[in-house]
PDB file of N, CA and C in Angstrom:
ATOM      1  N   UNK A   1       2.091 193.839-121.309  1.00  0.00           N
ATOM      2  CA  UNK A   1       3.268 193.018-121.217  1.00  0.00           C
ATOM      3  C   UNK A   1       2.854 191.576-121.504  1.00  0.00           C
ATOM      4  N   UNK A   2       3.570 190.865-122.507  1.00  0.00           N
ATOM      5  CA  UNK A   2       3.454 189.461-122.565  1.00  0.00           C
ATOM      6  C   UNK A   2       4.567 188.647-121.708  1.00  0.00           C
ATOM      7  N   UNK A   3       4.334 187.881-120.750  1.00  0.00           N
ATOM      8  CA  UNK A   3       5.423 187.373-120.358  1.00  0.00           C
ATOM      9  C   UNK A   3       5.026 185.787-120.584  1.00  0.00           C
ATOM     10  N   UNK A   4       6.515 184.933-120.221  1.00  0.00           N
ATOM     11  CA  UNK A   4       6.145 183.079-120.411  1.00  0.00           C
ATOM     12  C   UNK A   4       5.620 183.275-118.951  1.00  0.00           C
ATOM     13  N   UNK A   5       4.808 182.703-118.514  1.00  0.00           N
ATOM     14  CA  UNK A   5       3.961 182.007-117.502  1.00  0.00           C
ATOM     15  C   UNK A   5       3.926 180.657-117.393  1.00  0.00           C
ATOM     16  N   UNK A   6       4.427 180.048-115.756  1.00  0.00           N
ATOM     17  CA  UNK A   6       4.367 178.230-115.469  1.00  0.00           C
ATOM     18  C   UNK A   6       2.779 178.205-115.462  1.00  0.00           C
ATOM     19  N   UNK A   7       2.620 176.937-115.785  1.00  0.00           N
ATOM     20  CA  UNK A   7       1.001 176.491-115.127  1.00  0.00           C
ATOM     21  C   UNK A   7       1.310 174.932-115.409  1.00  0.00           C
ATOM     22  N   UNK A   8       0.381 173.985-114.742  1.00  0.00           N
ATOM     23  CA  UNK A   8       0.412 173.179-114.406  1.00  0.00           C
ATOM     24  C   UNK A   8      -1.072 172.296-115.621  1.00  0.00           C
ATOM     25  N   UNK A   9      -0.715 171.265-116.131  1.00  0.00           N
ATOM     26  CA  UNK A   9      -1.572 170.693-117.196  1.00  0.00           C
ATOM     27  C   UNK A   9      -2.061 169.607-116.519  1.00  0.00           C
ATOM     28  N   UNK A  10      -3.356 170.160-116.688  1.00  0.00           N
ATOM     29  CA  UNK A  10      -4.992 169.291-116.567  1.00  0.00           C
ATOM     30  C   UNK A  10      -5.664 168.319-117.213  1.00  0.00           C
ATOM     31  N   UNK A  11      -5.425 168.901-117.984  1.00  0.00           N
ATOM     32  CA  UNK A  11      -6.184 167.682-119.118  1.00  0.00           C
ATOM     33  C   UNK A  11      -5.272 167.699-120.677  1.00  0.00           C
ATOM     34  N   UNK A  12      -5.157 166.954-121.226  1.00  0.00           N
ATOM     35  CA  UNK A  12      -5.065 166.785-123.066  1.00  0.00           C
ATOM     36  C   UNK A  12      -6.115 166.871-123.829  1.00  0.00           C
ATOM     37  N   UNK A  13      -5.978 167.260-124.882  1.00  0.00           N
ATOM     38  CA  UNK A  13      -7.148 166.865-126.094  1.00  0.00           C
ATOM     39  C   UNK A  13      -6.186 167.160-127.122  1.00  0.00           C
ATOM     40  N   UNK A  14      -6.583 166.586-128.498  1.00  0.00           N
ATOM     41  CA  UNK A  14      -6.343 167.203-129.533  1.00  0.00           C
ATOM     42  C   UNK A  14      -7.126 167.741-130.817  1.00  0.00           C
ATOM     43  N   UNK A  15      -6.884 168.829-130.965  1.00  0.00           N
ATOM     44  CA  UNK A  15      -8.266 170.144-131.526  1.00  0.00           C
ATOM     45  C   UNK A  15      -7.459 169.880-133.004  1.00  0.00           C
ATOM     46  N   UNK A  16      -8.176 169.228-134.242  1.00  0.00           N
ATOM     47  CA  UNK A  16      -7.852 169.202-135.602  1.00  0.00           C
ATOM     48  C   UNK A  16      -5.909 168.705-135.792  1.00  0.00           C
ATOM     49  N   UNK A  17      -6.159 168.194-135.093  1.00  0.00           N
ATOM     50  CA  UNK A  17      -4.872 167.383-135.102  1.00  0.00           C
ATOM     51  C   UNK A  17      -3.766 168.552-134.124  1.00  0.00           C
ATOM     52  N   UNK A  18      -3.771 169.017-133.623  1.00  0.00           N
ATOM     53  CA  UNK A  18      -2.701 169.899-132.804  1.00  0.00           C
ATOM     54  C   UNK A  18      -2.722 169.449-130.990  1.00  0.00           C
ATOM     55  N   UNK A  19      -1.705 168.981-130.729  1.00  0.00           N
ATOM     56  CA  UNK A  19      -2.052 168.772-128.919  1.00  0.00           C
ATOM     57  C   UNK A  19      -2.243 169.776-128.342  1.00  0.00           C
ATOM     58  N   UNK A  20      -3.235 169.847-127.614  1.00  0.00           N
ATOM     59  CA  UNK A  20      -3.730 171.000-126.485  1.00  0.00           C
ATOM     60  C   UNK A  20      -3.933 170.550-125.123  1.00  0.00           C
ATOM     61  N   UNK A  21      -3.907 170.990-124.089  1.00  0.00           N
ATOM     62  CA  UNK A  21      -3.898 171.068-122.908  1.00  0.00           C
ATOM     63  C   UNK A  21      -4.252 172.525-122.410  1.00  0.00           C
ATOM     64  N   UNK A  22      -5.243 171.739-120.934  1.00  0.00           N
ATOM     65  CA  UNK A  22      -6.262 172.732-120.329  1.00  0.00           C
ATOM     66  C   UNK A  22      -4.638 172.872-119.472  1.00  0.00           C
ATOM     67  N   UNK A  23      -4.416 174.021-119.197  1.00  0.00           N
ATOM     68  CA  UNK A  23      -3.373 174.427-118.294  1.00  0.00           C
ATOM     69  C   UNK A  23      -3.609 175.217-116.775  1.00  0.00           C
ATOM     70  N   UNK A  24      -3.712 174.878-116.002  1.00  0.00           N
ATOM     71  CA  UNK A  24      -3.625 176.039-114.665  1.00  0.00           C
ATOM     72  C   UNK A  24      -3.010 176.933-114.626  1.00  0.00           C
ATOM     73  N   UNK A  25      -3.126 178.156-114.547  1.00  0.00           N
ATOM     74  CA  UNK A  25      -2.113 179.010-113.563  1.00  0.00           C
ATOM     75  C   UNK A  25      -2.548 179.841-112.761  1.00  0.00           C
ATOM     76  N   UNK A  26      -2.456 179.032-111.709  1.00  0.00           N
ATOM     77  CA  UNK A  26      -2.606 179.699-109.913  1.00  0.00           C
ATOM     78  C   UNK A  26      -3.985 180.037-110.115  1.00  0.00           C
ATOM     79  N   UNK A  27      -4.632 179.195-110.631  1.00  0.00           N
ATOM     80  CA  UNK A  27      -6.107 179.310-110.379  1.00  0.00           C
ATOM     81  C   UNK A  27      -7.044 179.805-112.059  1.00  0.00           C
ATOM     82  N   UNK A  28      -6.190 180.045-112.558  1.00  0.00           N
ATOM     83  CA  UNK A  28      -6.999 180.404-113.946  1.00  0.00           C
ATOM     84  C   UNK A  28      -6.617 179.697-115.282  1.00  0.00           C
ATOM     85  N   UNK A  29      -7.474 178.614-115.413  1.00  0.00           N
ATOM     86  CA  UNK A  29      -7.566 177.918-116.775  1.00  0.00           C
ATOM     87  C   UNK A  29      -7.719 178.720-117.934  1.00  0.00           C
ATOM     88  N   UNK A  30      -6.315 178.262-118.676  1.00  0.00           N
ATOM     89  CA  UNK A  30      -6.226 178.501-120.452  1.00  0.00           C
ATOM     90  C   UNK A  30      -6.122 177.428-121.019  1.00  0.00           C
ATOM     91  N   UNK A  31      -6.753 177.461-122.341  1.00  0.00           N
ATOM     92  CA  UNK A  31      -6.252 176.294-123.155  1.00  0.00           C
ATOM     93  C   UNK A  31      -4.766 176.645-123.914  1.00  0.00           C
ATOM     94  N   UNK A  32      -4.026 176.145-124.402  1.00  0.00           N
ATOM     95  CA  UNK A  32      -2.860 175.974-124.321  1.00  0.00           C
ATOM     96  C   UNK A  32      -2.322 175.203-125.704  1.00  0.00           C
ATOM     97  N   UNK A  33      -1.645 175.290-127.009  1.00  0.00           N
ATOM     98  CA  UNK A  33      -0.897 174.637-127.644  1.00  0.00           C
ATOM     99  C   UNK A  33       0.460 173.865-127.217  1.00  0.00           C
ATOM    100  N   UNK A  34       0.196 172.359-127.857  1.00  0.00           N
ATOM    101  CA  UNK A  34       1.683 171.734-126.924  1.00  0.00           C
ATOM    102  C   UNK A  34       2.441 171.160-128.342  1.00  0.00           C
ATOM    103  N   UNK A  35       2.317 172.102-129.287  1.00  0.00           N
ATOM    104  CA  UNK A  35       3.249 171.902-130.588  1.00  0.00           C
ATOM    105  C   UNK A  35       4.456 171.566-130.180  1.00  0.00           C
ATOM    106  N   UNK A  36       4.953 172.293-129.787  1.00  0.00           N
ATOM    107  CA  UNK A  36       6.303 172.453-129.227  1.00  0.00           C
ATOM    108  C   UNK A  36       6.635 171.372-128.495  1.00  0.00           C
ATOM    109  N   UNK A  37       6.009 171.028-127.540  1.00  0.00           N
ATOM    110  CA  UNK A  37       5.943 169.866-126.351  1.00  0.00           C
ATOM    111  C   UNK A  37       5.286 169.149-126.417  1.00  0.00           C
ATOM    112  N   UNK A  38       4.785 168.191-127.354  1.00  0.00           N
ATOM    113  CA  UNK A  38       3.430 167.374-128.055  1.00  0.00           C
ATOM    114  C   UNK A  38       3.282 165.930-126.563  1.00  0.00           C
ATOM    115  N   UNK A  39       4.540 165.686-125.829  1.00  0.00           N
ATOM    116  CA  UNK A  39       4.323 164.794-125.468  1.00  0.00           C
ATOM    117  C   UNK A  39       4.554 164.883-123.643  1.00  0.00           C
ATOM    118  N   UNK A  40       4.745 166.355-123.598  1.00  0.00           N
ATOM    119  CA  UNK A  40       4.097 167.322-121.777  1.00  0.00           C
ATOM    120  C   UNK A  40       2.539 166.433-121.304  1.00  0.00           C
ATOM    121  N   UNK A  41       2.751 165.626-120.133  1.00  0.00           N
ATOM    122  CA  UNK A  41       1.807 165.098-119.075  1.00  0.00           C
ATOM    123  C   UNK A  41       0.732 165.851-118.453  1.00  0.00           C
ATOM    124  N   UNK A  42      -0.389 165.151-117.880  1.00  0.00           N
ATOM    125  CA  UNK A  42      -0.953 165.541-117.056  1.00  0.00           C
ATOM    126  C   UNK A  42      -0.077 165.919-116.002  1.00  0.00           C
ATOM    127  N   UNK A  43      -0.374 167.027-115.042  1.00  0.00           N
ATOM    128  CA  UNK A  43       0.368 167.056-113.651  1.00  0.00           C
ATOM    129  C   UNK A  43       1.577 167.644-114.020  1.00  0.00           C
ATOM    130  N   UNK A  44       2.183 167.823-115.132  1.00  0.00           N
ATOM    131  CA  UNK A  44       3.668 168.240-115.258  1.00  0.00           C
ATOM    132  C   UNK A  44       3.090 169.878-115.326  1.00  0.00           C
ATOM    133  N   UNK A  45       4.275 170.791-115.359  1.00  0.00           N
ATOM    134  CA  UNK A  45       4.668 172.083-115.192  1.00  0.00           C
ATOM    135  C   UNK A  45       5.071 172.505-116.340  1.00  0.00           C
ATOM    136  N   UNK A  46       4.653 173.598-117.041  1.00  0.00           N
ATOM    137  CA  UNK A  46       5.074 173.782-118.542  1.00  0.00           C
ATOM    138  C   UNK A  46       5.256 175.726-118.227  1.00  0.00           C
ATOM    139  N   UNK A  47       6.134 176.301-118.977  1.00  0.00           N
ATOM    140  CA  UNK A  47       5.903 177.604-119.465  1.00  0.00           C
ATOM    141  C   UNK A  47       5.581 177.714-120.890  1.00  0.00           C
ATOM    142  N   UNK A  48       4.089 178.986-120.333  1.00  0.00           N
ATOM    143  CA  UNK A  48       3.390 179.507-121.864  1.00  0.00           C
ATOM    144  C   UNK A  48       3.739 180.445-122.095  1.00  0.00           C
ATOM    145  N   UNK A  49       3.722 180.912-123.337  1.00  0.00           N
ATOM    146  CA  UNK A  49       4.253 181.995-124.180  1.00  0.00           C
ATOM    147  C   UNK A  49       3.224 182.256-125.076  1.00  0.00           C
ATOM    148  N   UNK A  50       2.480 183.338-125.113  1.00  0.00           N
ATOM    149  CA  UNK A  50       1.360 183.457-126.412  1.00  0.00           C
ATOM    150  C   UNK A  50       0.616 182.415-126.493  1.00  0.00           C
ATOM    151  N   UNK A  51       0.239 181.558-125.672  1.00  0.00           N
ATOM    152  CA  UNK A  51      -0.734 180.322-126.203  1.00  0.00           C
ATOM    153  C   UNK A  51       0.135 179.198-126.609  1.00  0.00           C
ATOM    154  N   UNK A  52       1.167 179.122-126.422  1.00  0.00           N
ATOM    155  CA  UNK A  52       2.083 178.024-127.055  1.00  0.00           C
ATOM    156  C   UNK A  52       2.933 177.462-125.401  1.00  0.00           C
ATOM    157  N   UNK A  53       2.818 176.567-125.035  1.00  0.00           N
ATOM    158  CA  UNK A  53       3.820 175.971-124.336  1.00  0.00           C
ATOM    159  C   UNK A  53       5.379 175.868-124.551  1.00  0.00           C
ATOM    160  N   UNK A  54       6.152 176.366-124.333  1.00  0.00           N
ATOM    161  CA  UNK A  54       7.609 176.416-125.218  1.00  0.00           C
ATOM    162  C   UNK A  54       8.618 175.297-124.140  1.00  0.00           C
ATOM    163  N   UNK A  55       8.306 175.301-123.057  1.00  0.00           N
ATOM    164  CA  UNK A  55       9.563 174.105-122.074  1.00  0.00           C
ATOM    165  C   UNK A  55       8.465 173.690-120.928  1.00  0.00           C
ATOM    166  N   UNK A  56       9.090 172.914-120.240  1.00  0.00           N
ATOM    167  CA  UNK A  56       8.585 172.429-119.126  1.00  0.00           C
ATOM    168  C   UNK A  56       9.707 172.933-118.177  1.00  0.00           C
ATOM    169  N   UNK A  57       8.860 172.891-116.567  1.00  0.00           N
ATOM    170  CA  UNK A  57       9.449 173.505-115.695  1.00  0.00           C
ATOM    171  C   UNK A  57       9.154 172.612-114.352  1.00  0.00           C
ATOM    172  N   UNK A  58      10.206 172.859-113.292  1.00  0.00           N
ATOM    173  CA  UNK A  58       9.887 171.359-112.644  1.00  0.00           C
ATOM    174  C   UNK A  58       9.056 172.079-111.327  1.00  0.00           C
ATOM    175  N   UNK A  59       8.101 171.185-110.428  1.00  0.00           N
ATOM    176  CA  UNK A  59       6.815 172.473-109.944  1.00  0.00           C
ATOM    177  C   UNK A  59       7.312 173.127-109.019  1.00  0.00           C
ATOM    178  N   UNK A  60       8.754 172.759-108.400  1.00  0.00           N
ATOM    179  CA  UNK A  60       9.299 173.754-107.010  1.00  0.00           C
ATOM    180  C   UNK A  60       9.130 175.736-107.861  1.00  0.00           C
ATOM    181  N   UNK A  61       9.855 175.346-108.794  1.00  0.00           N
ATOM    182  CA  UNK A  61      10.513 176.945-109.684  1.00  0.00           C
ATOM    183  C   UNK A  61       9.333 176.834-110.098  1.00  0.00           C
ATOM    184  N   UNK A  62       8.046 176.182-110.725  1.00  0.00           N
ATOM    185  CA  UNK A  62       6.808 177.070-111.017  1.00  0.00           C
ATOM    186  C   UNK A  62       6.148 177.479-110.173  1.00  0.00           C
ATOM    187  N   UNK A  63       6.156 176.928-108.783  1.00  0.00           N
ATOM    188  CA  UNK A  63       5.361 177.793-107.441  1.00  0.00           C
ATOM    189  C   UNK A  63       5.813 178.820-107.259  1.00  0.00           C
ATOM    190  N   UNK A  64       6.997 178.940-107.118  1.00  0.00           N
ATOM    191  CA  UNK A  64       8.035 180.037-106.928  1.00  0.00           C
ATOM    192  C   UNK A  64       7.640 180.834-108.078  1.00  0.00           C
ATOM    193  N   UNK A  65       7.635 181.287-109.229  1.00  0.00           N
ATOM    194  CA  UNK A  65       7.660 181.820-110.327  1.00  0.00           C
ATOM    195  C   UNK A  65       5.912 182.566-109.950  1.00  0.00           C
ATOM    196  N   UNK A  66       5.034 181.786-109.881  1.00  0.00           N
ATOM    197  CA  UNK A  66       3.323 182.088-109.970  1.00  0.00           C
ATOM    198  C   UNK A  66       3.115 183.007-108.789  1.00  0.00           C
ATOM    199  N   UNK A  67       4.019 182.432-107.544  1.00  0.00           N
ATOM    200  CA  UNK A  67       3.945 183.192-106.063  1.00  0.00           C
ATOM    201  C   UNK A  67       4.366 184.517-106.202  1.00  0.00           C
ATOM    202  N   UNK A  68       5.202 184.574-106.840  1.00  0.00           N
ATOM    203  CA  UNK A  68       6.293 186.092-107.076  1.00  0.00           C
ATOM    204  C   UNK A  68       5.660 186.906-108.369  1.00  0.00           C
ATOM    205  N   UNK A  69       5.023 186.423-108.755  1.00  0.00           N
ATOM    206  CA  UNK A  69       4.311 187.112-109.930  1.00  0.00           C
ATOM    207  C   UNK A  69       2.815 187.324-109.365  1.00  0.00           C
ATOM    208  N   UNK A  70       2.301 186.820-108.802  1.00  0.00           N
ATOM    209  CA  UNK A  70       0.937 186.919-107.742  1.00  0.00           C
ATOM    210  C   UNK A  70       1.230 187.898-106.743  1.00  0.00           C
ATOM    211  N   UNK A  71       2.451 187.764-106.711  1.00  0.00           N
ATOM    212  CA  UNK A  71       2.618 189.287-105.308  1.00  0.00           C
ATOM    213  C   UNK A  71       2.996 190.596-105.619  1.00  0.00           C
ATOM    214  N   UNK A  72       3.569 190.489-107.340  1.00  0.00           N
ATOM    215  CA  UNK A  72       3.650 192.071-108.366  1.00  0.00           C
ATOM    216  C   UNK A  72       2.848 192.622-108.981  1.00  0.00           C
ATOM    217  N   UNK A  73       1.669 191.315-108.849  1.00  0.00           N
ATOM    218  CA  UNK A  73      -0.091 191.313-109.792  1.00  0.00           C
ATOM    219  C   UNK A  73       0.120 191.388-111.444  1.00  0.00           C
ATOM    220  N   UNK A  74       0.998 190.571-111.798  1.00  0.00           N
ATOM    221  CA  UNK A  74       1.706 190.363-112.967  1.00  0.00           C
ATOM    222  C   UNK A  74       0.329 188.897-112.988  1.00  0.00           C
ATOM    223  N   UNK A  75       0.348 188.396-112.708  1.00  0.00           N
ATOM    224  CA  UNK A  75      -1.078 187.807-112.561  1.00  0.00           C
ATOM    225  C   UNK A  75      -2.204 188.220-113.055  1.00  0.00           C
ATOM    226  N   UNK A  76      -2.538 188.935-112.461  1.00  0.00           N
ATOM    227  CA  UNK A  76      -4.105 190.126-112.955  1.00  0.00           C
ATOM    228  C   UNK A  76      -3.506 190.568-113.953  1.00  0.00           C
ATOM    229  N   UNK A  77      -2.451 191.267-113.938  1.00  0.00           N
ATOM    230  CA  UNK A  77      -2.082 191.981-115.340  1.00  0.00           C
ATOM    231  C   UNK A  77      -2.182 191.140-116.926  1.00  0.00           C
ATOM    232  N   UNK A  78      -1.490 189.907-116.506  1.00  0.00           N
ATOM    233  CA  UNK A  78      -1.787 188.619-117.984  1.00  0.00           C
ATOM    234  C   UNK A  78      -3.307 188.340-118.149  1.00  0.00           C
ATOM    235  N   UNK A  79      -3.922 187.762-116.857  1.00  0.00           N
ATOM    236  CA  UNK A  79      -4.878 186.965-117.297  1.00  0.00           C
ATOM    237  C   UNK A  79      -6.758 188.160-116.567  1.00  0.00           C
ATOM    238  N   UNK A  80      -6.047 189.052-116.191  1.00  0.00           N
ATOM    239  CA  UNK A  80      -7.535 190.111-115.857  1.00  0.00           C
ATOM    240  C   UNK A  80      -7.706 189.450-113.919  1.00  0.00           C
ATOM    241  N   UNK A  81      -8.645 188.998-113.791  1.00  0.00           N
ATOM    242  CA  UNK A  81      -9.120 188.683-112.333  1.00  0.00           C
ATOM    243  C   UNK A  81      -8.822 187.227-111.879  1.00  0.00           C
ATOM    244  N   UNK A  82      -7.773 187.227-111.271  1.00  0.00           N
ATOM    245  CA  UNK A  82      -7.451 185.842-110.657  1.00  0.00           C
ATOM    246  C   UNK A  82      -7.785 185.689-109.181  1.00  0.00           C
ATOM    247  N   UNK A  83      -8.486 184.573-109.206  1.00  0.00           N
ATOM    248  CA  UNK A  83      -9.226 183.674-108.489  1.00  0.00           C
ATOM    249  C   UNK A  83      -8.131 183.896-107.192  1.00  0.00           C
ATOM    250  N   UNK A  84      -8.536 184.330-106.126  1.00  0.00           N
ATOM    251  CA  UNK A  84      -8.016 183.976-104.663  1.00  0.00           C
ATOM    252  C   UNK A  84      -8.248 182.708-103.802  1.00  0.00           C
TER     253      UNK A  84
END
């Protein structure tokens, strides 16, 4: 199953001209395309889709979203072994 996933952005860089961001979610760093969202913050809340950031999300509904998906193991299921 691919689903959009919130995570929370760590850092910026940009890799050959494309914005990227190190992203959290609930404990497991991806790097992240912010094509879509070129100008998404540190500290802000984004949903990923395939490696692409597609919206931002504000962090009440991304706790909520990571918590409820951490308790179906839709978690482990996306990203393999998440960090407790």
């Amino acid at each position: 199953m691919c689903l959009a996933v919130p995570g929370r952005v760590l850092s910026l860089a940009e890799v050959d001209g494309v914005p990227m961001a190190e992203v959290d979610f609930g404990g497991v760093r991806k790097n992240v395309c912010l094509q879509y969202i070129p100008d998404a913050g540190v500290g802000e809340y984004v949903v990923v889709h395939v490696g692409f950031a597609i919206q931002r999300l504000d962090e009440a509904s991304a706790r909520e979203t990571l918590a409820n998906f951490e308790r179906m193991g839709i978690l482990e299921e996306e990203f393999g072994e998440v960090p407790r």
